[in-house]
C-alpha atoms as a PDB file:
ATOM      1  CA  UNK A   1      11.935 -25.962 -11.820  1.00  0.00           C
ATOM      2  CA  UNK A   2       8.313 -25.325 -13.133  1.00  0.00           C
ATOM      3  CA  UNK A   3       7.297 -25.173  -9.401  1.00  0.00           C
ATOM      4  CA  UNK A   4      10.472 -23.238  -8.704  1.00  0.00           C
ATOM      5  CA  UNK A   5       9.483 -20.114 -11.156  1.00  0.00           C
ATOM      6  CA  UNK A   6       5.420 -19.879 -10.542  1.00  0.00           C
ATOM      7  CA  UNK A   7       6.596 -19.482  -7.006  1.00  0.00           C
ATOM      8  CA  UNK A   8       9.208 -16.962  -7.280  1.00  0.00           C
ATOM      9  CA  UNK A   9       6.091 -15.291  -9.713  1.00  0.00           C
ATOM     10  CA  UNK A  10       3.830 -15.776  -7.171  1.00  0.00           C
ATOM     11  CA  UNK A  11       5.781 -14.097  -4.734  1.00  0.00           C
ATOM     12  CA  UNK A  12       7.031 -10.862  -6.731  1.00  0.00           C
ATOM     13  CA  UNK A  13       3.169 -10.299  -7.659  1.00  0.00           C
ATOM     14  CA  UNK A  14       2.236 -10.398  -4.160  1.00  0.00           C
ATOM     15  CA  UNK A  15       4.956  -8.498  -3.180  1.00  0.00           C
ATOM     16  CA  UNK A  16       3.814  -5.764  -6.113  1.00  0.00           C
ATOM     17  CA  UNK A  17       0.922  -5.759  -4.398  1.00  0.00           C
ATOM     18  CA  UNK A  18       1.784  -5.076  -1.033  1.00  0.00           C
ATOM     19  CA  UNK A  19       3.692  -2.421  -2.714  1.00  0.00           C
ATOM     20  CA  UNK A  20       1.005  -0.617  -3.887  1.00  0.00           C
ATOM     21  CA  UNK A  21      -0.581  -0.656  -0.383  1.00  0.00           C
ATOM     22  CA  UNK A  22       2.817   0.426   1.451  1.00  0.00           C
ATOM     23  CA  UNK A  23       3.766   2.860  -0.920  1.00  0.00           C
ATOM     24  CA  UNK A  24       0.872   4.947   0.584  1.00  0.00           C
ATOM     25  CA  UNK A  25       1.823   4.035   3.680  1.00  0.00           C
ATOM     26  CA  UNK A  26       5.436   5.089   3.246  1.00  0.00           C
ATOM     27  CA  UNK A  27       4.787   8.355   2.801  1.00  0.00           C
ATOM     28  CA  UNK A  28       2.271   8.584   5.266  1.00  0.00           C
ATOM     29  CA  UNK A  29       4.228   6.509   8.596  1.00  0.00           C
ATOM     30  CA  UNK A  30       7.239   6.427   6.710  1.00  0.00           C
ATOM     31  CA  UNK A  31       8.290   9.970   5.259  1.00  0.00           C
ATOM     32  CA  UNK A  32       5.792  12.491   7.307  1.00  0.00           C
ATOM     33  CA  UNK A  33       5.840  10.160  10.605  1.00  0.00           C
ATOM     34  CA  UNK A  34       1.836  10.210  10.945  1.00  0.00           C
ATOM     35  CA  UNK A  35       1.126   7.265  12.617  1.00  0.00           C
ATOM     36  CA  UNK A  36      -2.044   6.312  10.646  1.00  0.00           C
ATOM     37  CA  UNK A  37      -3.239   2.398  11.571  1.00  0.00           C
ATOM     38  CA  UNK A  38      -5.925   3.467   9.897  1.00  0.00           C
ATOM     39  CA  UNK A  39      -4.440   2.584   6.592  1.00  0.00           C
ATOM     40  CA  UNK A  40      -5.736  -0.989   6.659  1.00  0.00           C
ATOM     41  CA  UNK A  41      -9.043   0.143   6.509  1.00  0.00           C
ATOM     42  CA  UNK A  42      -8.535   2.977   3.468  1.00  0.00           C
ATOM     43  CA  UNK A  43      -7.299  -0.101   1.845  1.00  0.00           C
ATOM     44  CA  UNK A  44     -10.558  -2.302   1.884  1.00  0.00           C
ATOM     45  CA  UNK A  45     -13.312   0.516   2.177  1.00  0.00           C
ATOM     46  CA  UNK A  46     -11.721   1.719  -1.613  1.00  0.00           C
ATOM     47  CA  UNK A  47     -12.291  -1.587  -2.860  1.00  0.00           C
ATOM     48  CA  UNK A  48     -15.704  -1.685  -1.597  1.00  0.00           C
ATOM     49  CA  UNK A  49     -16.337   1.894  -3.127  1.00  0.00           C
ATOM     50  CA  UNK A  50     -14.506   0.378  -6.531  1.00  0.00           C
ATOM     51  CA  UNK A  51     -16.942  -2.345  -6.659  1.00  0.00           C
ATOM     52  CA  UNK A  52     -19.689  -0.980  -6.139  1.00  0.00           C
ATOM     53  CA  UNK A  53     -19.045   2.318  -8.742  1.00  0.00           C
ATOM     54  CA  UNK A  54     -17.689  -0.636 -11.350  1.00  0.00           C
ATOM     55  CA  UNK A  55     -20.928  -2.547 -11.087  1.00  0.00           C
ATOM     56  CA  UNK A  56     -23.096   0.637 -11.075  1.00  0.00           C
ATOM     57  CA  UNK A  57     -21.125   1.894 -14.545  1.00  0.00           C
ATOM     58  CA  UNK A  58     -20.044  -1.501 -15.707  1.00  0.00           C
ATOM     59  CA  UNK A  59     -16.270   0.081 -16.142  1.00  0.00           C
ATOM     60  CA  UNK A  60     -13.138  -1.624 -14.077  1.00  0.00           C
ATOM     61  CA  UNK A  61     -11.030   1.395 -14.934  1.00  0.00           C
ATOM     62  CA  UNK A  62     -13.517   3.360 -13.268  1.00  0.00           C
ATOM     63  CA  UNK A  63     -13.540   2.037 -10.247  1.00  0.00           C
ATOM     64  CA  UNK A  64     -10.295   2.089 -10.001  1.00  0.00           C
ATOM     65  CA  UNK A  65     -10.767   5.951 -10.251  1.00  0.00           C
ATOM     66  CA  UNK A  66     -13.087   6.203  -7.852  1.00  0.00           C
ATOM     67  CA  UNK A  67     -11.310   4.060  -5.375  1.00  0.00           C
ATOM     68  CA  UNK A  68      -8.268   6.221  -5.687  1.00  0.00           C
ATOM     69  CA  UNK A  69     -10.603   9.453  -5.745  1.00  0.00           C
ATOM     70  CA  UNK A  70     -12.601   8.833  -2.525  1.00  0.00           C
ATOM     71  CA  UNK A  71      -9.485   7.373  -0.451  1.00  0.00           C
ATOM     72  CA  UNK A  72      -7.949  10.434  -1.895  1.00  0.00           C
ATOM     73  CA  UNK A  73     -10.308  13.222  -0.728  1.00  0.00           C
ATOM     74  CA  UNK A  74     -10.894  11.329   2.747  1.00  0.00           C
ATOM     75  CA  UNK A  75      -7.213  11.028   3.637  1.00  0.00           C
ATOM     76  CA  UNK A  76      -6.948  14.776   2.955  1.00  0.00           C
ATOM     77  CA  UNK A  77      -9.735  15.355   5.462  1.00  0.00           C
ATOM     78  CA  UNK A  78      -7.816  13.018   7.493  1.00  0.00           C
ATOM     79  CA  UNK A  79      -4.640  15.367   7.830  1.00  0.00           C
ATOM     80  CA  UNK A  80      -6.388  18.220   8.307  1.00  0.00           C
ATOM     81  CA  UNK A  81      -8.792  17.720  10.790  1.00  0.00           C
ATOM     82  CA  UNK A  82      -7.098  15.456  12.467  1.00  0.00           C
ATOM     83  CA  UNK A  83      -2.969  15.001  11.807  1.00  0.00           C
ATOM     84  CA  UNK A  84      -3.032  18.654  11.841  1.00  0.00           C
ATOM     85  CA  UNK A  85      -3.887  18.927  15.326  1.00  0.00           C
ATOM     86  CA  UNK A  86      -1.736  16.267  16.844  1.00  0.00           C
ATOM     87  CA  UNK A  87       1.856  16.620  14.931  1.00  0.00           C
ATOM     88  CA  UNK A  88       4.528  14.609  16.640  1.00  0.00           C
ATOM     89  CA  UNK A  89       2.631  13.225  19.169  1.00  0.00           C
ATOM     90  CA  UNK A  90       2.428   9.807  18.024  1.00  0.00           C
ATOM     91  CA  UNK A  91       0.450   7.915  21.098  1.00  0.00           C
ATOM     92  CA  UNK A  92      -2.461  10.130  20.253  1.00  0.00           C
ATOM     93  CA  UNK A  93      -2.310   9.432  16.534  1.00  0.00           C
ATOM     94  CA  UNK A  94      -2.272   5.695  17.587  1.00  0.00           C
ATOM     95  CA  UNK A  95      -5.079   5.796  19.340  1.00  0.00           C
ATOM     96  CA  UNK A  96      -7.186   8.016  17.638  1.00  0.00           C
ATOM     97  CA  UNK A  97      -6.232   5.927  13.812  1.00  0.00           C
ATOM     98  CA  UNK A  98      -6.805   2.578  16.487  1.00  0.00           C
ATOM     99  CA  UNK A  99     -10.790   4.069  16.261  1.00  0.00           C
ATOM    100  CA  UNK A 100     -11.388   5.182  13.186  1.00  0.00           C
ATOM    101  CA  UNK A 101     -10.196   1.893  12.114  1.00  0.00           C
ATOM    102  CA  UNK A 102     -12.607   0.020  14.416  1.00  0.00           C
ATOM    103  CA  UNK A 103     -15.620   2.744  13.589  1.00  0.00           C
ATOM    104  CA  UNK A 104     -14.675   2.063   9.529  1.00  0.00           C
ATOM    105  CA  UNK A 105     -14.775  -1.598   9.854  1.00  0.00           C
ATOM    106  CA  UNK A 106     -18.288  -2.100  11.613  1.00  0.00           C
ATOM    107  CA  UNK A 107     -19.355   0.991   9.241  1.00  0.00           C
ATOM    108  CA  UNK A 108     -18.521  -1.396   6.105  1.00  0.00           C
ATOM    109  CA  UNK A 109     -19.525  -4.266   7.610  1.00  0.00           C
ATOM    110  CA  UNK A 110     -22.994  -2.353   8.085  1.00  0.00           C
ATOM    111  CA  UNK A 111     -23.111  -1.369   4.491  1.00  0.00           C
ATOM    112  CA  UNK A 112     -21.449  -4.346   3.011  1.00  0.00           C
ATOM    113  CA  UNK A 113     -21.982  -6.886   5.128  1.00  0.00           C
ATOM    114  CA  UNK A 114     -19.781 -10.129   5.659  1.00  0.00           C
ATOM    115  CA  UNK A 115     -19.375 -11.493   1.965  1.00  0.00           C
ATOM    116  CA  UNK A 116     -16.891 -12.063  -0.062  1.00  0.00           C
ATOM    117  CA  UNK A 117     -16.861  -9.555  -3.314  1.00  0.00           C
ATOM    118  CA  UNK A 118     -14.909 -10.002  -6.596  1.00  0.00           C
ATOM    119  CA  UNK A 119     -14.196  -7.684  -9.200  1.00  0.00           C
ATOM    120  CA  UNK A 120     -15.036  -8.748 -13.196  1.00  0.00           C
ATOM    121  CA  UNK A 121     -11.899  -7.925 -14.351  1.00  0.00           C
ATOM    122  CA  UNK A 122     -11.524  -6.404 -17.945  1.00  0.00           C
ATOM    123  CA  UNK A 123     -11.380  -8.572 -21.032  1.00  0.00           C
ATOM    124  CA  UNK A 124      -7.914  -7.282 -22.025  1.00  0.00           C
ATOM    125  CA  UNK A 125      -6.749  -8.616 -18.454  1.00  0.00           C
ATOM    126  CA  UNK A 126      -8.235 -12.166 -18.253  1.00  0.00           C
ATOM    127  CA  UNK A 127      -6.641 -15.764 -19.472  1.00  0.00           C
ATOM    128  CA  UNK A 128      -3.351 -16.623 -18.901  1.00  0.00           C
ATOM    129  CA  UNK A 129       0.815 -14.900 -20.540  1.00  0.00           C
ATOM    130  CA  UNK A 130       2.849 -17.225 -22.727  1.00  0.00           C
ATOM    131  CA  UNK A 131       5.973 -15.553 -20.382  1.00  0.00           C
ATOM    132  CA  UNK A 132       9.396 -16.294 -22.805  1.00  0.00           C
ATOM    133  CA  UNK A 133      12.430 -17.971 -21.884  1.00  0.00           C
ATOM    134  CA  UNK A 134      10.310 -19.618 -18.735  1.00  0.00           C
ATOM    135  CA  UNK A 135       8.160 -21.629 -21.054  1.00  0.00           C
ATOM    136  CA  UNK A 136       5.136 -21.218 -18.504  1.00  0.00           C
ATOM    137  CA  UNK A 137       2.132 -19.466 -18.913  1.00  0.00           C
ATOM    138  CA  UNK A 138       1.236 -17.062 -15.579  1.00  0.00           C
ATOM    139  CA  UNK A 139      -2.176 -14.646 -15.622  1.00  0.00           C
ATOM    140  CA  UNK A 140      -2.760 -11.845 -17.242  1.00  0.00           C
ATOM    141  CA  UNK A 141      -3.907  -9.953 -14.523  1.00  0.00           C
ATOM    142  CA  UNK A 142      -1.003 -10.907 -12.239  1.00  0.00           C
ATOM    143  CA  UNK A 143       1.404  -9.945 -14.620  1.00  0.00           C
ATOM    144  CA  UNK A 144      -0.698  -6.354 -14.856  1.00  0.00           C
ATOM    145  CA  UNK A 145       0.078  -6.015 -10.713  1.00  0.00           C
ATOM    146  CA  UNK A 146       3.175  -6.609 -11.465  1.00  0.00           C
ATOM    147  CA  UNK A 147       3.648  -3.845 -14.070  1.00  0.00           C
ATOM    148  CA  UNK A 148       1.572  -1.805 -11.944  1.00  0.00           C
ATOM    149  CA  UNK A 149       3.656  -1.451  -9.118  1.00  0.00           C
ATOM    150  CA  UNK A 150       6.558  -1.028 -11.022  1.00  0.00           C
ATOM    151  CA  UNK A 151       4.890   1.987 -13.037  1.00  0.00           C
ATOM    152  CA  UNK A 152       3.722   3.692  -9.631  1.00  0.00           C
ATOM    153  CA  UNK A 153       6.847   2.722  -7.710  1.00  0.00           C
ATOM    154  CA  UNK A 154       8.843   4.763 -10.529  1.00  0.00           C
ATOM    155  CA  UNK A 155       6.327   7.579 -11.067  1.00  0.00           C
ATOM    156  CA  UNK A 156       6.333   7.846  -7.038  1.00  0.00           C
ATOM    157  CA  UNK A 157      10.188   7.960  -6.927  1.00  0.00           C
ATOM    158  CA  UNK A 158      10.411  10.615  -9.629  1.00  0.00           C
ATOM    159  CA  UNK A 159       7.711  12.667  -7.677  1.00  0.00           C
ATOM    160  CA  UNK A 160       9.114  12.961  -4.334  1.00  0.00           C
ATOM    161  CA  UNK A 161      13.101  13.457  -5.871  1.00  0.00           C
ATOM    162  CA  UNK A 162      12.777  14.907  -9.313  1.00  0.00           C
ATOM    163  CA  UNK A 163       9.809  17.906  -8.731  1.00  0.00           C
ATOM    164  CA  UNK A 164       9.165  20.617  -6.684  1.00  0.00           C
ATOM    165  CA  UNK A 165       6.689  19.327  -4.291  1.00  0.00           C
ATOM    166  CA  UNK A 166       8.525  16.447  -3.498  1.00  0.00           C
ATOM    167  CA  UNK A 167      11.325  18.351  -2.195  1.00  0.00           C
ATOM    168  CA  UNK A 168       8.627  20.956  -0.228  1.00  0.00           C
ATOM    169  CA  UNK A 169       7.905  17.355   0.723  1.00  0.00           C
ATOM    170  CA  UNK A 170      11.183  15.956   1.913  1.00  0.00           C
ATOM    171  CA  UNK A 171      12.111  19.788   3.379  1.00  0.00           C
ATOM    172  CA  UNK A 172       8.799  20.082   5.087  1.00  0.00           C
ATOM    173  CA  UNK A 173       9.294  16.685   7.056  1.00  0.00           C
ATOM    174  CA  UNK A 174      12.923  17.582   7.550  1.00  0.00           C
ATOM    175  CA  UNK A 175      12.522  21.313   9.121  1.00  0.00           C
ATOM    176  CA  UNK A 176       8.990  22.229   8.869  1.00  0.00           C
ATOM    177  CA  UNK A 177       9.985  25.369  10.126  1.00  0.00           C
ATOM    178  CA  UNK A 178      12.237  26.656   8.038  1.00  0.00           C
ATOM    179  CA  UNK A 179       9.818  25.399   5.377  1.00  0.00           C
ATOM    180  CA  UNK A 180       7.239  27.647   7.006  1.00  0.00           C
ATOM    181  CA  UNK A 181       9.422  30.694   6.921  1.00  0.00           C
ATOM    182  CA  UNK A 182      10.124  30.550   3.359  1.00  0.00           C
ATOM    183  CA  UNK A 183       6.734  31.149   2.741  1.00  0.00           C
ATOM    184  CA  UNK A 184       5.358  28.233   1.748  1.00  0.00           C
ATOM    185  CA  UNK A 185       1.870  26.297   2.714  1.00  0.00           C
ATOM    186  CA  UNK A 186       3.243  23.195   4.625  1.00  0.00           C
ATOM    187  CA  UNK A 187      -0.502  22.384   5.598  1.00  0.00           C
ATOM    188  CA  UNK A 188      -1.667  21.977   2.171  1.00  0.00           C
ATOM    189  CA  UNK A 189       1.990  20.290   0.951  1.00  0.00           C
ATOM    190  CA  UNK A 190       1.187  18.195   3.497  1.00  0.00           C
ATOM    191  CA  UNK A 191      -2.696  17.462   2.622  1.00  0.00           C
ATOM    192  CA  UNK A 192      -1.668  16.621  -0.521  1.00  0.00           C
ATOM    193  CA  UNK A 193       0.989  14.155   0.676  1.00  0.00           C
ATOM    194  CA  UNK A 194      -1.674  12.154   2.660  1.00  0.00           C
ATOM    195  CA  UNK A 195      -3.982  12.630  -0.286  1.00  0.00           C
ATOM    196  CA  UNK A 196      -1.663  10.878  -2.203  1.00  0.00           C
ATOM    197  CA  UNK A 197      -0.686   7.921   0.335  1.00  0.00           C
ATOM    198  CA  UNK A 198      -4.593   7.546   1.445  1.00  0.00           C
ATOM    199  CA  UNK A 199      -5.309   7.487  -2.870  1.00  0.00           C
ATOM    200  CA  UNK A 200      -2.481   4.718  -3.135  1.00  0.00           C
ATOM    201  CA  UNK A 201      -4.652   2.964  -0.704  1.00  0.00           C
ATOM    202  CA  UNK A 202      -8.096   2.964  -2.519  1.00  0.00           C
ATOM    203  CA  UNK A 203      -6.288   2.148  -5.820  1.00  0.00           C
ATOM    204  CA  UNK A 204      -4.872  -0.831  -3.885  1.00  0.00           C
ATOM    205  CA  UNK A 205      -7.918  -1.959  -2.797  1.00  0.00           C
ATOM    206  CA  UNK A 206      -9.623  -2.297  -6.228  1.00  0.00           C
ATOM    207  CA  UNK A 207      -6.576  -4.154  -7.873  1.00  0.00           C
ATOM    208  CA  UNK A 208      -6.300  -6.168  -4.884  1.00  0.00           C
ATOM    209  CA  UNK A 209      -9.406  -7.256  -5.000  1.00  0.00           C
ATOM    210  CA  UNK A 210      -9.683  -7.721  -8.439  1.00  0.00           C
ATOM    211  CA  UNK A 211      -6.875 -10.254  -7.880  1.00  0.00           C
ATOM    212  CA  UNK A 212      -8.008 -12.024  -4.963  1.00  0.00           C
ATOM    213  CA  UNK A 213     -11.375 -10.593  -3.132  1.00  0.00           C
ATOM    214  CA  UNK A 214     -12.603  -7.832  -0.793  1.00  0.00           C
ATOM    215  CA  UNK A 215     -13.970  -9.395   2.533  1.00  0.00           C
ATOM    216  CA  UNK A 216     -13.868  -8.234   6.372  1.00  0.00           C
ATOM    217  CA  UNK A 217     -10.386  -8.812   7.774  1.00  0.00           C
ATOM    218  CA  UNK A 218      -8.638  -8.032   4.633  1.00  0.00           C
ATOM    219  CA  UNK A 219      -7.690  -4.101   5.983  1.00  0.00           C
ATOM    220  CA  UNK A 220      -6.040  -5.582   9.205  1.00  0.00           C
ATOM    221  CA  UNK A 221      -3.680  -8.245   6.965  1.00  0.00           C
ATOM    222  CA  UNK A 222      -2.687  -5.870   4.524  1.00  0.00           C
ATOM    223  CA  UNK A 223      -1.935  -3.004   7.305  1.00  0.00           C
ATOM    224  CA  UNK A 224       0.492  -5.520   8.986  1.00  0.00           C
ATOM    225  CA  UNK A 225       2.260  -6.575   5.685  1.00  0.00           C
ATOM    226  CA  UNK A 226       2.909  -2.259   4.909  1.00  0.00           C
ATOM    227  CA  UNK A 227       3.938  -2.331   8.415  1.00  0.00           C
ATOM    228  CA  UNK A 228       6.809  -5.183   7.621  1.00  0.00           C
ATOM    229  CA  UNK A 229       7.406  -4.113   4.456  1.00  0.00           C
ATOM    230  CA  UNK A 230       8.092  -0.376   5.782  1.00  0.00           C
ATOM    231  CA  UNK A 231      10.297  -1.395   9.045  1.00  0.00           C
ATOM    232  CA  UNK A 232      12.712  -3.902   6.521  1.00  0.00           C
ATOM    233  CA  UNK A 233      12.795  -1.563   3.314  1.00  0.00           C
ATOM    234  CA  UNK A 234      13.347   1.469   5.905  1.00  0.00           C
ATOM    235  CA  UNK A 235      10.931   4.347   6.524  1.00  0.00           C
ATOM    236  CA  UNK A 236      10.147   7.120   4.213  1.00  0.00           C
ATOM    237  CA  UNK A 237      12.101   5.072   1.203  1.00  0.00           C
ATOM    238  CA  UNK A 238      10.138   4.655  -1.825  1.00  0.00           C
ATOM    239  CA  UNK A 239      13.366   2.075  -2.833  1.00  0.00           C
ATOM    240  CA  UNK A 240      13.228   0.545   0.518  1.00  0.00           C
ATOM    241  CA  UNK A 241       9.210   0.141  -0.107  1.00  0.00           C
ATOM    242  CA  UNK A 242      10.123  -2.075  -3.175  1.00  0.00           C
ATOM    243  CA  UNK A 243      12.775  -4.180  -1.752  1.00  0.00           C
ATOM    244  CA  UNK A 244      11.019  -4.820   1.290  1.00  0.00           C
ATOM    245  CA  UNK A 245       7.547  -5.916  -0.724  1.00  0.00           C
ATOM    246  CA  UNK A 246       9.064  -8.209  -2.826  1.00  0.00           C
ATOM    247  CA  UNK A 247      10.968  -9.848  -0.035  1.00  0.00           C
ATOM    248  CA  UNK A 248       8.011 -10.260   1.733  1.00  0.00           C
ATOM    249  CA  UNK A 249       6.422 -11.490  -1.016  1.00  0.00           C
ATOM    250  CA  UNK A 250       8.668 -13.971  -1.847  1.00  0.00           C
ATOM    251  CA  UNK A 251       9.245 -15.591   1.542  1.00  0.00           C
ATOM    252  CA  UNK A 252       5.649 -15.487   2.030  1.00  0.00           C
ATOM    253  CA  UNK A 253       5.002 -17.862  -1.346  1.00  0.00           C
ATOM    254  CA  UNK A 254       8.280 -19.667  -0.606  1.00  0.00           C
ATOM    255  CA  UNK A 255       7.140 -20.351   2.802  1.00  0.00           C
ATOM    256  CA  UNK A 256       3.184 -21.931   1.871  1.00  0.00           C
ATOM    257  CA  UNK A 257       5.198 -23.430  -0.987  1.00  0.00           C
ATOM    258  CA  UNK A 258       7.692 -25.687   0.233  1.00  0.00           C
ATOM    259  CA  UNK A 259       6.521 -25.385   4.038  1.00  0.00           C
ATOM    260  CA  UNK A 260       3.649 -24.422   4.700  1.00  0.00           C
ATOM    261  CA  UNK A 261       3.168 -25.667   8.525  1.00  0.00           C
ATOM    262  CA  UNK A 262       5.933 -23.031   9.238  1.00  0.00           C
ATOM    263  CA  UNK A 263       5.362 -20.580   6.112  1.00  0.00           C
ATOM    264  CA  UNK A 264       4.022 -17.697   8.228  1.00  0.00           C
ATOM    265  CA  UNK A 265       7.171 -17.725  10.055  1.00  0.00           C
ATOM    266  CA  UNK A 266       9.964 -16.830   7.252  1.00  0.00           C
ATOM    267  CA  UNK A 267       8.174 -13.109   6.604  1.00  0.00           C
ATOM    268  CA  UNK A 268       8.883 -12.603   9.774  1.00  0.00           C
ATOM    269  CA  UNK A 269      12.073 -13.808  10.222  1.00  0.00           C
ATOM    270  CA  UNK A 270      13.404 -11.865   7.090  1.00  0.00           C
ATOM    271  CA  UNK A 271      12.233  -8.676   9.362  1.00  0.00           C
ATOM    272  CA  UNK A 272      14.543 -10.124  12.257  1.00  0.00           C
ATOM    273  CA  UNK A 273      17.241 -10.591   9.976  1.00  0.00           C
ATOM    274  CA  UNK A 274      17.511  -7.379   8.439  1.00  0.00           C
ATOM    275  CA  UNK A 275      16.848  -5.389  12.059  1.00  0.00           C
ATOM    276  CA  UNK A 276      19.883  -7.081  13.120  1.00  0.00           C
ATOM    277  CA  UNK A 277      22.273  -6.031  10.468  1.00  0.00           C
ATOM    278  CA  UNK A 278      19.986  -2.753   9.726  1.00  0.00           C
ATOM    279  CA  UNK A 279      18.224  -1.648  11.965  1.00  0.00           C
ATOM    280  CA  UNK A 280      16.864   1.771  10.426  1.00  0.00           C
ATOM    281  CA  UNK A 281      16.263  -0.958   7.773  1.00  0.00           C
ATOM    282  CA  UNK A 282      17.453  -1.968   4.059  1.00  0.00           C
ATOM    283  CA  UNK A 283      17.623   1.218   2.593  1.00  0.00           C
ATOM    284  CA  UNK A 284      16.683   3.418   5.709  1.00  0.00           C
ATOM    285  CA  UNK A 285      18.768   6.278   6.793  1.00  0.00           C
ATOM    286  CA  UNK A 286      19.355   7.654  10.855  1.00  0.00           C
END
């Protein structure tokens, strides 16, 4: 039973944290319907930017600003010199997000080379939960993901349904058009979307590698996994995001748990499962 419950931990704070990278993601692929492979790489190159401001300042919570900052300001350059330019035509978005991913992982590979980097994590956050009722004790800093991605996934899904700019948001993606003709500034609604989804990424990258560690190879996993994780929760669904995470999450730790010669197979057969009853996905709509 002990086993049991660390696993089905293991797996919701994993899944939190592919959350906090497909959120981005969502509203990026998912909700706008910029195909942006590049997201992988926003991912690891705001961890590296994270780690290096937090050793430079000696603050965690500050590079977790400036990982969200920078990912921020270079996703909105993103959409508008180059989304802007190629709306709805998803092969060249492919292709063109296929090389800035390639040119942004040999550029940090040039800067930071090929080693392994691990953030000190804050005081507050280290040593291990007494968690009640379980009678296990899980870390401190898991348990933060955790509360983390339920904090952003709630702020997110208040932003896009409960202000303004979310619906500009939903409208714009819906009939930019008649958007337009209402007078309002879809380019800079939508800059500020990818903003936010490229910002989601950087944060991502700092509490990721806080919790495990920043290393080449790390943008193309975690670009897969918001790729799953957006196709079974169903596109542009900040709900969807969440359900698909954890699932993934949890068949990933159930698989390495209690088979790992054929783990790497059940994420991907919960995706087959849930195309087949769903195909716009869990909580995707036509």
């Amino acid at each position: 039973m002990r086993l049991f419950l660390l696993t089905v931990l293991n797996g919701l704070t994993l899944g939190a944290l592919y959350f906090l990278v497909a959120s981005g993601f969502s509203l990026v692929f998912g909700l706008m319907r910029n195909v942006n492979l590049a997201h992988g790489s926003l991912y690891l190159l705001g961890g590296y930017i994270g780690f290096d401001v937090a050793e430079m300042t000696g603050s965690w919570t500050l590079g977790v600003a400036a990982g969200f900052a920078a990912m921020a300001v270079l996703g909105a350059l993103f959409q508008i010199l180059i989304f802007r330019h190629m709306q709805g035509q998803d092969l060249r978005q492919t292709l063109v997000t296929i090389g800035i991913s390639i040119i942004l992982a040999d550029f940090m590979l040039w800067i930071w080379g090929g080693d392994s980097y691990q953030f000190i994590i804050p005081d507050v956050l280290f040593g291990a939960t007494s968690i009640p009722l379980m009678g296990i004790k899980y870390p401190t800093y898991k348990l933060f993901v955790l509360l983390s991605a339920i904090v952003i996934g709630i702020g997110l899904w208040l932003f896009l349904n409960r202000t303004r700019i979310g619906m500009m948001i939903r409208a714009g993606v819906d009939d930019r058009g008649m958007l337009q003709a209402s007078g309002i500034n879809v380019n800079l609604i939508f800059a500020i979307t990818f903003a936010i989804g490229a910002g989601l990424a950087g944060l991502a990258g700092v509490i990721g590698g806080s919790a495990l560690s920043l290393a080449p190879g790390e943008d193309l996993r975690y670009l897969l996994a918001s790729l799953i994780v957006v196709i079974v929760g169903g596109m542009g669904s900040v709900t969807g995001a969440a359900i698909g995470s954890a699932l993934i999450g949890l068949a990933d730790q159930f698989g390495l748990t209690y088979s790992p010669t054929y783990g790497v197979t059940y994420t991907f057969l919960v995706m087959v499962i849930v195309l087949a009853f769903r195909p716009t996905g869990i909580m995707g709509r036509q």
